[in-house]
PDB file of N, CA and C in Angstrom:
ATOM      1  N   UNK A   1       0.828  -1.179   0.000  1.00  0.00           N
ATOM      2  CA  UNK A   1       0.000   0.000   0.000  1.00  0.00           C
ATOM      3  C   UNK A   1       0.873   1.243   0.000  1.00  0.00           C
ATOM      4  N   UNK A   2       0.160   2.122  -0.888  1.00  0.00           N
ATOM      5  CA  UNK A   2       1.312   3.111  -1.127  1.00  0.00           C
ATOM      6  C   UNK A   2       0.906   4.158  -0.041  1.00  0.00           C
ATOM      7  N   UNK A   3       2.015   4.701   0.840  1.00  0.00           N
ATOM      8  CA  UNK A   3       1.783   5.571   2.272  1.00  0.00           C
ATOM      9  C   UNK A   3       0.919   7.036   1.844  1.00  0.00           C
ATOM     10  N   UNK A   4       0.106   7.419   2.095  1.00  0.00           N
ATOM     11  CA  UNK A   4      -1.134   8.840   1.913  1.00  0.00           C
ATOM     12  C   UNK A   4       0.061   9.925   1.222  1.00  0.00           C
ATOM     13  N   UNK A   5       0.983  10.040   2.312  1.00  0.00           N
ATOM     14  CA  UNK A   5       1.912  11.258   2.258  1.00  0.00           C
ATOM     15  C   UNK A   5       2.781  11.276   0.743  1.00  0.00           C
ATOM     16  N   UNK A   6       2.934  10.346   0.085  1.00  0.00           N
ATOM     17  CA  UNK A   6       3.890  10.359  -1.226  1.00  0.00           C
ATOM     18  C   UNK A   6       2.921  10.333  -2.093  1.00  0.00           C
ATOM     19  N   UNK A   7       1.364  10.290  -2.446  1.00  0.00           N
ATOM     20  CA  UNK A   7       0.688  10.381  -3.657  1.00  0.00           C
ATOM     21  C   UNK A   7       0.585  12.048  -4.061  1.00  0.00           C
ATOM     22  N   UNK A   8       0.562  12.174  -5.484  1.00  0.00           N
ATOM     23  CA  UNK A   8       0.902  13.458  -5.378  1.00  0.00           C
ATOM     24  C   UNK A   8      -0.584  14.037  -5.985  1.00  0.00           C
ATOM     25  N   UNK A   9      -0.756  14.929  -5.797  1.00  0.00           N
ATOM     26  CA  UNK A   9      -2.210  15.341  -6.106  1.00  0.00           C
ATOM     27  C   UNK A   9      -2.653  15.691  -7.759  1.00  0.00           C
ATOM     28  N   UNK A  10      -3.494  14.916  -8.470  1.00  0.00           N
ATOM     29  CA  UNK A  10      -3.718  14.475  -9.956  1.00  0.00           C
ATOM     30  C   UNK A  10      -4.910  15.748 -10.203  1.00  0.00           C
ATOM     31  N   UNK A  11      -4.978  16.176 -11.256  1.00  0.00           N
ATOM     32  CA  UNK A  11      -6.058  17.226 -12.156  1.00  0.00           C
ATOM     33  C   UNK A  11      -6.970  17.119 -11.520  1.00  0.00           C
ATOM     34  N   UNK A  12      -7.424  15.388 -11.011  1.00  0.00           N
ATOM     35  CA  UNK A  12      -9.045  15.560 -11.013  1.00  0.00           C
ATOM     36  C   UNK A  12      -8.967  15.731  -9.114  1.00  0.00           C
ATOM     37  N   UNK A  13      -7.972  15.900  -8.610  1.00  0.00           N
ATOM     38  CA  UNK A  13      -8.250  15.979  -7.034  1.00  0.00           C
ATOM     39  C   UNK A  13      -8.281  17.737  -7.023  1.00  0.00           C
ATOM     40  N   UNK A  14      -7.549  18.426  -7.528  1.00  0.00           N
ATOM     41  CA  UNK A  14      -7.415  19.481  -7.538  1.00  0.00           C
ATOM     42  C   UNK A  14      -8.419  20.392  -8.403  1.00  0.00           C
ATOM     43  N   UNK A  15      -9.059  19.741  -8.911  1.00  0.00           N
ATOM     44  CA  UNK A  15     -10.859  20.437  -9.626  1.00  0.00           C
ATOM     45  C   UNK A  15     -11.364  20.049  -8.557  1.00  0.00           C
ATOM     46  N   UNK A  16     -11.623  18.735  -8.034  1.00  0.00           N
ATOM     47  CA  UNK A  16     -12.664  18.401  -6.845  1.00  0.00           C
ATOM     48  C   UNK A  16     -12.512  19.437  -5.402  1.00  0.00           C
ATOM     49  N   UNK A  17     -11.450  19.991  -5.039  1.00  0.00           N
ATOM     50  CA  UNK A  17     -11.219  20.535  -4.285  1.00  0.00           C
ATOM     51  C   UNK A  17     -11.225  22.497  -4.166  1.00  0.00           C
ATOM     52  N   UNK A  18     -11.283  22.665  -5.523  1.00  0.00           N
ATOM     53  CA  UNK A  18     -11.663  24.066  -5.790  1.00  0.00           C
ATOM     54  C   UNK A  18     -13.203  23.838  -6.148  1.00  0.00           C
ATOM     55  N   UNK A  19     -13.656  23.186  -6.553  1.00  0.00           N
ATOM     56  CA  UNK A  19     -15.251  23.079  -6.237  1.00  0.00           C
ATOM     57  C   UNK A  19     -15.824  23.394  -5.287  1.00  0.00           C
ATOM     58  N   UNK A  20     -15.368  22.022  -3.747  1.00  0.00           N
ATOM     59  CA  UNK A  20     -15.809  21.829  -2.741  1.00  0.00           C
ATOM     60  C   UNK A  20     -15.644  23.329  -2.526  1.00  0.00           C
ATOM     61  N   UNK A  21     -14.343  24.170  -2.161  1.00  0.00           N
ATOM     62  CA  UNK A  21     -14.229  25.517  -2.120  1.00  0.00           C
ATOM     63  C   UNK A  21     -15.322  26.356  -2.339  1.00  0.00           C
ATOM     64  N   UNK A  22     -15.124  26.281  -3.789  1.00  0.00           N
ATOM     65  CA  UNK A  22     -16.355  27.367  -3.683  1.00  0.00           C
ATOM     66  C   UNK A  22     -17.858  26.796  -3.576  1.00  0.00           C
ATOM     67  N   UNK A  23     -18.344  25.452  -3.579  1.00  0.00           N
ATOM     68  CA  UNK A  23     -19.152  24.786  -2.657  1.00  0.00           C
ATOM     69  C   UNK A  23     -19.708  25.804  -1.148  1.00  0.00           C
ATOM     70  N   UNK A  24     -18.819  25.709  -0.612  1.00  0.00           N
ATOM     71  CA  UNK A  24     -18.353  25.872   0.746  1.00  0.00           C
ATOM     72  C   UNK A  24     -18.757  27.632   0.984  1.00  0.00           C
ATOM     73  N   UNK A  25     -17.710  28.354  -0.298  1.00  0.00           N
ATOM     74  CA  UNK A  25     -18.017  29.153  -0.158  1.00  0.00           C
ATOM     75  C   UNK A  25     -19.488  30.517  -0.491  1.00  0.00           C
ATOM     76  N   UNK A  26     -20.384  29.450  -1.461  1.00  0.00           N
ATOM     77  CA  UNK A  26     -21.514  29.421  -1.626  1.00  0.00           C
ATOM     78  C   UNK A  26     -23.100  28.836  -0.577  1.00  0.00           C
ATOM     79  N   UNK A  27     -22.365  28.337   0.187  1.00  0.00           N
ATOM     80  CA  UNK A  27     -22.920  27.974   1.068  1.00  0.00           C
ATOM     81  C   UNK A  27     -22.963  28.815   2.361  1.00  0.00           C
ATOM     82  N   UNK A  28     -21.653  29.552   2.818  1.00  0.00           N
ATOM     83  CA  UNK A  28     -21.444  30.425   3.574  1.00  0.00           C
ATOM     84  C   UNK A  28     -22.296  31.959   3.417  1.00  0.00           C
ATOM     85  N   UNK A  29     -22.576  32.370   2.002  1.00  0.00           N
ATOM     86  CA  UNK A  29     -23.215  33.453   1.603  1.00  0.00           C
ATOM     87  C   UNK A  29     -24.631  33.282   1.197  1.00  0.00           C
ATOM     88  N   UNK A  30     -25.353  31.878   1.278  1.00  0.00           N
ATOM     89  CA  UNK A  30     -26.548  31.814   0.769  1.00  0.00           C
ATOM     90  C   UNK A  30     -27.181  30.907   1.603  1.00  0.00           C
ATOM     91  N   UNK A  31     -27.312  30.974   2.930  1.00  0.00           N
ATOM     92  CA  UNK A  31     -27.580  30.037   3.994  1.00  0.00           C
ATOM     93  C   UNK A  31     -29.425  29.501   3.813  1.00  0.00           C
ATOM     94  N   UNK A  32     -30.015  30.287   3.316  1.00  0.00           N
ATOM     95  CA  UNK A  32     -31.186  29.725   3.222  1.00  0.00           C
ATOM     96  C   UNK A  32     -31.234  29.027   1.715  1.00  0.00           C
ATOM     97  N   UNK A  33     -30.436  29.275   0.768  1.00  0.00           N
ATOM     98  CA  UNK A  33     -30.816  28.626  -0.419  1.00  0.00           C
ATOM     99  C   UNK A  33     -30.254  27.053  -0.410  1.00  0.00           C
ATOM    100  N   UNK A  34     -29.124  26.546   0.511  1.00  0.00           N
ATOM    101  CA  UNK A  34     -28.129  25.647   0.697  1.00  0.00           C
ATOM    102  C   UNK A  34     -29.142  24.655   1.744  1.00  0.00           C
ATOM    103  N   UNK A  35     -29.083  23.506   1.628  1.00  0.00           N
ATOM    104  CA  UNK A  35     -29.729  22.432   2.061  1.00  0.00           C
ATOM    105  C   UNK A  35     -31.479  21.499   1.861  1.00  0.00           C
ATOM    106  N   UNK A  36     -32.137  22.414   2.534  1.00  0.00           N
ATOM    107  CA  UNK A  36     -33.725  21.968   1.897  1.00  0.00           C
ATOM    108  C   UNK A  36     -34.213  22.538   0.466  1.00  0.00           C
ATOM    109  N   UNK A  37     -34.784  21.862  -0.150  1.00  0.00           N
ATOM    110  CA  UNK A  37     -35.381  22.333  -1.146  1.00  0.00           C
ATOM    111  C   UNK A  37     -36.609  22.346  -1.407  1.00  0.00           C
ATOM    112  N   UNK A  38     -37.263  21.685  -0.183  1.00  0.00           N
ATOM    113  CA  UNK A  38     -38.840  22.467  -0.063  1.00  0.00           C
ATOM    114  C   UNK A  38     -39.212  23.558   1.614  1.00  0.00           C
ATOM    115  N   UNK A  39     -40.119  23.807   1.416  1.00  0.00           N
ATOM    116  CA  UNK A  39     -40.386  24.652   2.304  1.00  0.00           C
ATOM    117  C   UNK A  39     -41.144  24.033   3.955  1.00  0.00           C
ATOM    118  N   UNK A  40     -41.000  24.559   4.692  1.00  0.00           N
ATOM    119  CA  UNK A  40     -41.376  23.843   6.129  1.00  0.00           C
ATOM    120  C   UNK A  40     -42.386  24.709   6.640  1.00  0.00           C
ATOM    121  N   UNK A  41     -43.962  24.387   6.077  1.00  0.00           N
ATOM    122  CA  UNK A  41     -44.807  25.648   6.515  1.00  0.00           C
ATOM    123  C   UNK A  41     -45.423  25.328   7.880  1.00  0.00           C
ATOM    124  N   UNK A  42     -44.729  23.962   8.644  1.00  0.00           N
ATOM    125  CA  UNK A  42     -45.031  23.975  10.128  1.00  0.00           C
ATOM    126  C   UNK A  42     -46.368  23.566  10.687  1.00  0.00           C
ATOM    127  N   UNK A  43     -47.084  22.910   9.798  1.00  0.00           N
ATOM    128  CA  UNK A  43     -48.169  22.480  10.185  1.00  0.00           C
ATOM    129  C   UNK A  43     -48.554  20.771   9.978  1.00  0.00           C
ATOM    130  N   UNK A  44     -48.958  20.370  10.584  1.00  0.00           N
ATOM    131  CA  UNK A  44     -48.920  18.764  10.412  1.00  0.00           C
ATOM    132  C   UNK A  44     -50.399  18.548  10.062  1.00  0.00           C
ATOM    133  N   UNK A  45     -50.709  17.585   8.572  1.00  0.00           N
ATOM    134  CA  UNK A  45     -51.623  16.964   8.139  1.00  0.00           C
ATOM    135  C   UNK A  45     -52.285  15.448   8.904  1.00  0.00           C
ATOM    136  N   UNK A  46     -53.363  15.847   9.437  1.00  0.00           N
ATOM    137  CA  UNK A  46     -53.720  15.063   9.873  1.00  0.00           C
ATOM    138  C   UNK A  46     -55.451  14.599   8.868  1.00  0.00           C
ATOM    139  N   UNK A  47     -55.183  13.090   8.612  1.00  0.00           N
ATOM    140  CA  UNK A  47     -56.159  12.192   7.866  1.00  0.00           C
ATOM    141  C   UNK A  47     -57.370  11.962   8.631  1.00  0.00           C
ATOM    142  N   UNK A  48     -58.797  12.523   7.119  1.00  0.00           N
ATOM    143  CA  UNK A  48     -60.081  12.509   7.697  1.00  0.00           C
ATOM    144  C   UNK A  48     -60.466  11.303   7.828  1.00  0.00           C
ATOM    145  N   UNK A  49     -60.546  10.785   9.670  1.00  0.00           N
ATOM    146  CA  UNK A  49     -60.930   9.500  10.094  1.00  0.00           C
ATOM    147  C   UNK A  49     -62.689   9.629  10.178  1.00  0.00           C
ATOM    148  N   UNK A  50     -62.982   8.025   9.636  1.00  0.00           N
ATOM    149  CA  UNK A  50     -64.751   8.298   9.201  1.00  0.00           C
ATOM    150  C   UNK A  50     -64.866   6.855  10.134  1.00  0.00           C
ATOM    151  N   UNK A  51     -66.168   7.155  10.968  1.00  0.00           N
ATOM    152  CA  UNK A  51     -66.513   6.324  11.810  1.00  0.00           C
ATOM    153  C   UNK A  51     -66.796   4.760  11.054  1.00  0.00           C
ATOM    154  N   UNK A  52     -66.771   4.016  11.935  1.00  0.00           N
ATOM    155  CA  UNK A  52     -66.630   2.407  11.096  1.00  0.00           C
ATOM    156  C   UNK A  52     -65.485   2.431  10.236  1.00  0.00           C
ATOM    157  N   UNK A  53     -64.621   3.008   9.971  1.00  0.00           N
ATOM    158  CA  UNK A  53     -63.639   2.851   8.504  1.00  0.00           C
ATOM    159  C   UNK A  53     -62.382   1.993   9.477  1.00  0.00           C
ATOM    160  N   UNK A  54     -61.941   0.926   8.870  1.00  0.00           N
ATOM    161  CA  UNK A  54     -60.684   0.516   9.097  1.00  0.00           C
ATOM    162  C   UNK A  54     -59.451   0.148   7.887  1.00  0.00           C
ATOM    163  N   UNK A  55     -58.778   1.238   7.790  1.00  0.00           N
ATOM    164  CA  UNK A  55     -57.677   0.210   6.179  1.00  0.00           C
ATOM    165  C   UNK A  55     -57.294  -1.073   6.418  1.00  0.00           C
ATOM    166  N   UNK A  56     -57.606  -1.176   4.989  1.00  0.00           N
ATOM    167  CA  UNK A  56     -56.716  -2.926   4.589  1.00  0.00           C
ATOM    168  C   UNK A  56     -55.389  -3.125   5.318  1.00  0.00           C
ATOM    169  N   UNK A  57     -55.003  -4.217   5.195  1.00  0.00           N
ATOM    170  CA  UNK A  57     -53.541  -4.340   5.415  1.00  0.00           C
ATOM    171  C   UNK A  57     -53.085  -4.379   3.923  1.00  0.00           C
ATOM    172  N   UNK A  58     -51.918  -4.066   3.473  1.00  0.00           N
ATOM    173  CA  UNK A  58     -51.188  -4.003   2.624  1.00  0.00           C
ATOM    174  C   UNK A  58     -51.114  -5.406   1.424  1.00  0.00           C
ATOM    175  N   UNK A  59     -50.857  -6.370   2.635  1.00  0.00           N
ATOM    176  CA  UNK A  59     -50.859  -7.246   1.975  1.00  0.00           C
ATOM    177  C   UNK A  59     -51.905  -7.942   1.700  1.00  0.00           C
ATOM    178  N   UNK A  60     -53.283  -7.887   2.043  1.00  0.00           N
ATOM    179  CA  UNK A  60     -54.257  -8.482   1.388  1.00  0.00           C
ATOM    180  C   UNK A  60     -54.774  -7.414   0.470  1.00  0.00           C
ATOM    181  N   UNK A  61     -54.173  -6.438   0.116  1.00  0.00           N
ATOM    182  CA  UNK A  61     -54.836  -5.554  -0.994  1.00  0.00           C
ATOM    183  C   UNK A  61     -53.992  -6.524  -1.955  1.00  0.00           C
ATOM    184  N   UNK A  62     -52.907  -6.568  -1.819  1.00  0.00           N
ATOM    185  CA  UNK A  62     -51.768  -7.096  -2.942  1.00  0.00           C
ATOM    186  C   UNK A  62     -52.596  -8.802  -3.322  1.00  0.00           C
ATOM    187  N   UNK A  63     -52.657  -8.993  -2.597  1.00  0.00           N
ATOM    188  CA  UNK A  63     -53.303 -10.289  -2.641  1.00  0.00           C
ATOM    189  C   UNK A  63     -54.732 -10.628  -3.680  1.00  0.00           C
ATOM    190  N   UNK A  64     -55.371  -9.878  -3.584  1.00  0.00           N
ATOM    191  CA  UNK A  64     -56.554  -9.644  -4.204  1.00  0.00           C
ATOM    192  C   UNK A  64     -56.022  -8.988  -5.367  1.00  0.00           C
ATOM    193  N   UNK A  65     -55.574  -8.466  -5.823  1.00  0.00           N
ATOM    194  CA  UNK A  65     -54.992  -7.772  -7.226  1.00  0.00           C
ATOM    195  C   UNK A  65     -54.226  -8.958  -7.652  1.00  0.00           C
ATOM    196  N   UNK A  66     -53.728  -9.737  -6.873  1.00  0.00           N
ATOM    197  CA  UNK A  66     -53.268 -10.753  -7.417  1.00  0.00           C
ATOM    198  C   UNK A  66     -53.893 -12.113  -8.198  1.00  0.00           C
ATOM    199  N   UNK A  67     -55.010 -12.241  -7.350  1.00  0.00           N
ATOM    200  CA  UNK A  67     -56.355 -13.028  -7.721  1.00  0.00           C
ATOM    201  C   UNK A  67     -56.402 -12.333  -8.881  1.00  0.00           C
ATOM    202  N   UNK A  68     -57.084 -10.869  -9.117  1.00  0.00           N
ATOM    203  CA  UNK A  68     -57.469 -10.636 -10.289  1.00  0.00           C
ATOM    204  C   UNK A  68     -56.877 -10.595 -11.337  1.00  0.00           C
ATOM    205  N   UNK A  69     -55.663 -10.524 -11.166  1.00  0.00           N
ATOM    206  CA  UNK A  69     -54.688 -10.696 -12.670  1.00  0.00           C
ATOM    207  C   UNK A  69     -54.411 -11.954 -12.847  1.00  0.00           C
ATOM    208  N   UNK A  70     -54.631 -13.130 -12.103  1.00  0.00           N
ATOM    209  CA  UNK A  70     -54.730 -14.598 -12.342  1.00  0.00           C
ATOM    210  C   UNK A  70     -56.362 -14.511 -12.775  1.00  0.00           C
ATOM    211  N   UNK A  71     -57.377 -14.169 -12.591  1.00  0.00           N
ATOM    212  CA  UNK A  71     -58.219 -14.813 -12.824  1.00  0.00           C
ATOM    213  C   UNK A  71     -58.609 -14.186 -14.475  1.00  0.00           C
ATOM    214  N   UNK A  72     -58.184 -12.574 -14.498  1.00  0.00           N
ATOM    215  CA  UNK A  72     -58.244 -11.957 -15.897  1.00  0.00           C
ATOM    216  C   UNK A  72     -57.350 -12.655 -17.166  1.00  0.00           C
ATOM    217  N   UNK A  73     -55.911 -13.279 -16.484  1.00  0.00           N
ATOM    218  CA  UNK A  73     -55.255 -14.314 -17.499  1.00  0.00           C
ATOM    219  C   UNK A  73     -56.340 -15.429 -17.471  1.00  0.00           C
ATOM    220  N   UNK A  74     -56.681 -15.982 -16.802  1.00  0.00           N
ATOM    221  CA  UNK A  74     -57.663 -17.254 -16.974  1.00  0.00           C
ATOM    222  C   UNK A  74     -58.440 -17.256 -18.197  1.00  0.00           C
ATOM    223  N   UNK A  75     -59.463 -16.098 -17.820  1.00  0.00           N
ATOM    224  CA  UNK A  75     -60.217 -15.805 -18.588  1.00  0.00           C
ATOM    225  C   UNK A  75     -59.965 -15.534 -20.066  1.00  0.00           C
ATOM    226  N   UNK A  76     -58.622 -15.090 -20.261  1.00  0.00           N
ATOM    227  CA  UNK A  76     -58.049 -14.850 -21.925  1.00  0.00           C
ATOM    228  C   UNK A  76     -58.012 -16.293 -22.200  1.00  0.00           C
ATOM    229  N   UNK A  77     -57.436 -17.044 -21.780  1.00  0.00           N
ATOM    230  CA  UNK A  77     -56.841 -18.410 -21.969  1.00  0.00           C
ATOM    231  C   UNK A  77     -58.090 -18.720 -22.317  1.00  0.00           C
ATOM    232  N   UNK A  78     -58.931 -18.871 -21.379  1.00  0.00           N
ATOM    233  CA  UNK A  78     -59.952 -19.755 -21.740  1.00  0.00           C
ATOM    234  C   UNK A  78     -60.970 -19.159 -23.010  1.00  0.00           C
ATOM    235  N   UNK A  79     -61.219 -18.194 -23.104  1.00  0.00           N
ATOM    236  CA  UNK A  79     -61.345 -17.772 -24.587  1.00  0.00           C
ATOM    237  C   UNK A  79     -60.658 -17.895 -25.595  1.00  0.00           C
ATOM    238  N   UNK A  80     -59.412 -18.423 -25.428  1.00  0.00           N
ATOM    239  CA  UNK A  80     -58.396 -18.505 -26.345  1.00  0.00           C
ATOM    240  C   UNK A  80     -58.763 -20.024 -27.313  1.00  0.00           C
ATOM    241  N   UNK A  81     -58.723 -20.986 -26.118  1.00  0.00           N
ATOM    242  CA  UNK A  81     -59.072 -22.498 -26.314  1.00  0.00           C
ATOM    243  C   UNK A  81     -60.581 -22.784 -27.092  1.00  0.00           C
ATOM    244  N   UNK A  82     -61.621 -21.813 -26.232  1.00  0.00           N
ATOM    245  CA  UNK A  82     -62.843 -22.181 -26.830  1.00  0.00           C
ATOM    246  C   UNK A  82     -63.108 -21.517 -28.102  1.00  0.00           C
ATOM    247  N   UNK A  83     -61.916 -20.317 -28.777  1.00  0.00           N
ATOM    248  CA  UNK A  83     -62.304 -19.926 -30.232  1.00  0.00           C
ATOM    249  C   UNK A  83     -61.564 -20.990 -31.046  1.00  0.00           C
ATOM    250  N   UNK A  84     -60.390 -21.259 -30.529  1.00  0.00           N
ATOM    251  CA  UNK A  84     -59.371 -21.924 -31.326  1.00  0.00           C
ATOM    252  C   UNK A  84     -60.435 -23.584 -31.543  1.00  0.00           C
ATOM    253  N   UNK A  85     -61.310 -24.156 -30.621  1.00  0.00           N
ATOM    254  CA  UNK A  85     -62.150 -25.316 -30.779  1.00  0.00           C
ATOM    255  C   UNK A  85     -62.581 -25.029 -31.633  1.00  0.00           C
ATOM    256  N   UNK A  86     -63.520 -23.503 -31.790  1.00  0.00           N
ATOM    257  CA  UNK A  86     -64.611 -23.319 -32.589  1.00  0.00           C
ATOM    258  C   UNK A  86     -64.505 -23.442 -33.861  1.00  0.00           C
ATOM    259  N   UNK A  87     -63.391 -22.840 -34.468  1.00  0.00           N
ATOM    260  CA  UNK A  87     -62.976 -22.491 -35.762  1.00  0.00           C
ATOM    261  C   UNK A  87     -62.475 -23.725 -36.020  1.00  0.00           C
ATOM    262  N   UNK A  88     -61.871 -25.108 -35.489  1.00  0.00           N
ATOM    263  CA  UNK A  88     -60.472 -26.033 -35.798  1.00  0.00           C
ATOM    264  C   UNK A  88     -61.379 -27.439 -35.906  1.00  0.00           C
ATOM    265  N   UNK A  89     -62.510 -26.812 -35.617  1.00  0.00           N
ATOM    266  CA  UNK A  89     -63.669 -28.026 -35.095  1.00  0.00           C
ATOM    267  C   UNK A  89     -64.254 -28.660 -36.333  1.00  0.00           C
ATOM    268  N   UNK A  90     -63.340 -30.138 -36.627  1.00  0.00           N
ATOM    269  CA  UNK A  90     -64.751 -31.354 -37.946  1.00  0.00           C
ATOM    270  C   UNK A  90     -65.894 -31.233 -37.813  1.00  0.00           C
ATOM    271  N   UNK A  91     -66.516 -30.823 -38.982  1.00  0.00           N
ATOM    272  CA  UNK A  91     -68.018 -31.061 -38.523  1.00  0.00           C
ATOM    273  C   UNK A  91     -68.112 -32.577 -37.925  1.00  0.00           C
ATOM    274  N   UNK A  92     -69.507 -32.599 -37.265  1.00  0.00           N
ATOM    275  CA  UNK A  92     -69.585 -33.250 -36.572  1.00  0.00           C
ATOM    276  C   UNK A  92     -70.309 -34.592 -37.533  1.00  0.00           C
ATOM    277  N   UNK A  93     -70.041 -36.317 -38.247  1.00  0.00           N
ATOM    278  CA  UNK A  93     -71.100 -36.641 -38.666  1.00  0.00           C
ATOM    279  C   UNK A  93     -71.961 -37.439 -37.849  1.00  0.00           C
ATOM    280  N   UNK A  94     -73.800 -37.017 -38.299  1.00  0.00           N
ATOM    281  CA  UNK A  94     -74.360 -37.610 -37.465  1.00  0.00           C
ATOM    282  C   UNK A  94     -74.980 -38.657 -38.674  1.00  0.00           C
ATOM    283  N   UNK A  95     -75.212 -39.880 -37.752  1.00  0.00           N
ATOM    284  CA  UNK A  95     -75.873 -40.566 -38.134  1.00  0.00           C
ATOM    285  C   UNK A  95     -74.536 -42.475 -38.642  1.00  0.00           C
ATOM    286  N   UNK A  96     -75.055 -42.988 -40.203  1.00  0.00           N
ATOM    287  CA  UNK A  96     -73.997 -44.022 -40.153  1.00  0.00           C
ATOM    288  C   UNK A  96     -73.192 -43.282 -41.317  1.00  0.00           C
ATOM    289  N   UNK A  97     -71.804 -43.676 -41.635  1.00  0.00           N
ATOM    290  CA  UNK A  97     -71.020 -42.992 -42.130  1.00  0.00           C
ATOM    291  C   UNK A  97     -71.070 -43.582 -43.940  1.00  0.00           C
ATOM    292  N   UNK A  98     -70.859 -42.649 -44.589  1.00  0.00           N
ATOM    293  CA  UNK A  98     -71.050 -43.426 -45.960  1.00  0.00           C
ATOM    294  C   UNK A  98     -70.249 -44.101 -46.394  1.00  0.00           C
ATOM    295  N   UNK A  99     -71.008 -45.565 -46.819  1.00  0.00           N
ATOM    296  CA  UNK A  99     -70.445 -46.947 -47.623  1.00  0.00           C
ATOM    297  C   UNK A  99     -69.294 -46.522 -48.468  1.00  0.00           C
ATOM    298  N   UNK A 100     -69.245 -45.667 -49.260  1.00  0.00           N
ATOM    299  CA  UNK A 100     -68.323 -45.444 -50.230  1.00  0.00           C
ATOM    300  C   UNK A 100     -66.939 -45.209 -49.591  1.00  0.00           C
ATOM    301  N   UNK A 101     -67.261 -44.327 -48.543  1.00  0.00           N
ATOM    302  CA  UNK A 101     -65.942 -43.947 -47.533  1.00  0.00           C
ATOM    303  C   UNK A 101     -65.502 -45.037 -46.985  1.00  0.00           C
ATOM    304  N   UNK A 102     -66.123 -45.852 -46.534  1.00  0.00           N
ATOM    305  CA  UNK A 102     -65.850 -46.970 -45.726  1.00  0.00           C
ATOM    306  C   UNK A 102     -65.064 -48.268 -46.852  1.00  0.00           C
ATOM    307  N   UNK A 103     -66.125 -48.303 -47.918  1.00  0.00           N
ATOM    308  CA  UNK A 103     -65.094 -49.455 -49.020  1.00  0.00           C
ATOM    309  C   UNK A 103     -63.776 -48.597 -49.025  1.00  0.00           C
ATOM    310  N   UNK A 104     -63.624 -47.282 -49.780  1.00  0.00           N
ATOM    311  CA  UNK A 104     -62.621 -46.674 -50.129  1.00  0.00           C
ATOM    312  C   UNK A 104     -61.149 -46.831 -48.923  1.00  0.00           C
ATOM    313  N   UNK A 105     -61.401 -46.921 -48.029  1.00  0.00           N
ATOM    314  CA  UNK A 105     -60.629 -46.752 -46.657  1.00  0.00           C
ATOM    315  C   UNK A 105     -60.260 -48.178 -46.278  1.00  0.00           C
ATOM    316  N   UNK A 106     -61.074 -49.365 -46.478  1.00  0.00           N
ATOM    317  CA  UNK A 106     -60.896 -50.498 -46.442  1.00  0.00           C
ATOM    318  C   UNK A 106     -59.959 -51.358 -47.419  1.00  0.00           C
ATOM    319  N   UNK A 107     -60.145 -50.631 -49.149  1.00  0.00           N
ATOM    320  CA  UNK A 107     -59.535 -50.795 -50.071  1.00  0.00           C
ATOM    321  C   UNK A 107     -57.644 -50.622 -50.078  1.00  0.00           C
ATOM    322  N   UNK A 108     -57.911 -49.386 -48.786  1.00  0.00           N
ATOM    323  CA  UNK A 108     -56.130 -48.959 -48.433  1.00  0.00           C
ATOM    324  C   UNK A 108     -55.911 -47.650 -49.094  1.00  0.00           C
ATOM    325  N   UNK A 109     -57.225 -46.703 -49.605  1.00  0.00           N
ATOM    326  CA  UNK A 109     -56.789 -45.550 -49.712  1.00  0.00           C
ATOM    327  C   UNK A 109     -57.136 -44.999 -48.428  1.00  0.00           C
ATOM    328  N   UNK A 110     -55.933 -44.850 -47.374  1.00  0.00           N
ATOM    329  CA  UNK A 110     -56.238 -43.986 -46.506  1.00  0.00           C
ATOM    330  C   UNK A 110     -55.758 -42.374 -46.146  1.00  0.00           C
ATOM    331  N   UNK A 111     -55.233 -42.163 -47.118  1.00  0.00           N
ATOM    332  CA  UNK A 111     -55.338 -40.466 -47.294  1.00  0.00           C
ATOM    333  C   UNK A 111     -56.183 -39.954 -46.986  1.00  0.00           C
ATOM    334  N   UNK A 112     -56.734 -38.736 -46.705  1.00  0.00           N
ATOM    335  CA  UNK A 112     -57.626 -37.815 -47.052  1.00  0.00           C
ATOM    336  C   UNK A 112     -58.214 -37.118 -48.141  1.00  0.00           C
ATOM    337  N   UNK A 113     -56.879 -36.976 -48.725  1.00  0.00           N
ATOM    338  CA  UNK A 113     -57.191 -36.548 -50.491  1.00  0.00           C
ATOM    339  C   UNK A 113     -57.711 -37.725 -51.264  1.00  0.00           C
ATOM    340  N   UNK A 114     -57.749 -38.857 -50.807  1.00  0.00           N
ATOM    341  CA  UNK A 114     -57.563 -39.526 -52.111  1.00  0.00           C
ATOM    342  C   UNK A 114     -59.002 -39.844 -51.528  1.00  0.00           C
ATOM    343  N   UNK A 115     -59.457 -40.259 -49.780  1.00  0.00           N
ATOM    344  CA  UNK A 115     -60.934 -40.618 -50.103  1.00  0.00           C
ATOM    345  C   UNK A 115     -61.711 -39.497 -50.549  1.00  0.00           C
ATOM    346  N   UNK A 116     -61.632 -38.214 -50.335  1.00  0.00           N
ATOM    347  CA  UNK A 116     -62.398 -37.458 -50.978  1.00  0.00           C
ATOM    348  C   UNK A 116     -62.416 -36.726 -52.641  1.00  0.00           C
ATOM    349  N   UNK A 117     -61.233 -37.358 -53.009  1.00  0.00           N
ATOM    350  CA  UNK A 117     -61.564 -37.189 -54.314  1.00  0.00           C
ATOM    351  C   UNK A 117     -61.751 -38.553 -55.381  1.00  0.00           C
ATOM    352  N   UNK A 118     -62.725 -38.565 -55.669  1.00  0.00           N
ATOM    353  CA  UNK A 118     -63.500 -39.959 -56.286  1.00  0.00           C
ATOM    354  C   UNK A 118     -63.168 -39.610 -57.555  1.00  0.00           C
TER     355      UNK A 118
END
């Protein structure tokens, strides 16, 4: 470790120190402009208490906002699934399925293209 007394003083110690200076000496001549920067008008705010009222605790407000942004993702999701069914959805067939499809598929065309194009 190099001893305090042999470092020799560099550009930027000797700007920092004519600063602090006139810092110092700006501070000495402007005593009210130097430290606070708002005003202290000496009166204390006191909160309109309403009979029956008690605040939440903190953390069950957080809690409940938390529910609701889980339950508002839910809700996308699950609209998400029931459009994506809607639109992606085979019709449905009712009833028995047609003979032709059934030879055709039995025959070993089991493509899609090929049973529906005859």
């Amino acid at each position: 470790m190099i001893p305090a007394q042999n470092l020799k003083s560099t550009a930027r110690t000797r700007r920092d120190e004519k600063r602090k200076a006139k810092q110092m000496a700006f501070a000495a001549a402007n005593p009210t402009m130097v430290g606070r920067s708002y005003q202290d008008i000496g009166e204390t705010i006191t909160p309109v208490q309403r009979p029956g009222y008690e605040p939440k605790p903190l953390i069950l407000v957080a809690a409940a906002a938390k529910r609701q942004v889980i339950g508002y993702k839910n809700g996308i999701i699950r609209a998400t699934y029931l459009y994506m069914h809607e639109f992606k959805r085979k019709p449905v067939v009712e009833g028995s399925t047609c003979l032709q499809d059934v030879g055709l598929f039995f025959a070993g065309h089991r493509k899609s293209n090929q049973v529906t194009a005859r």
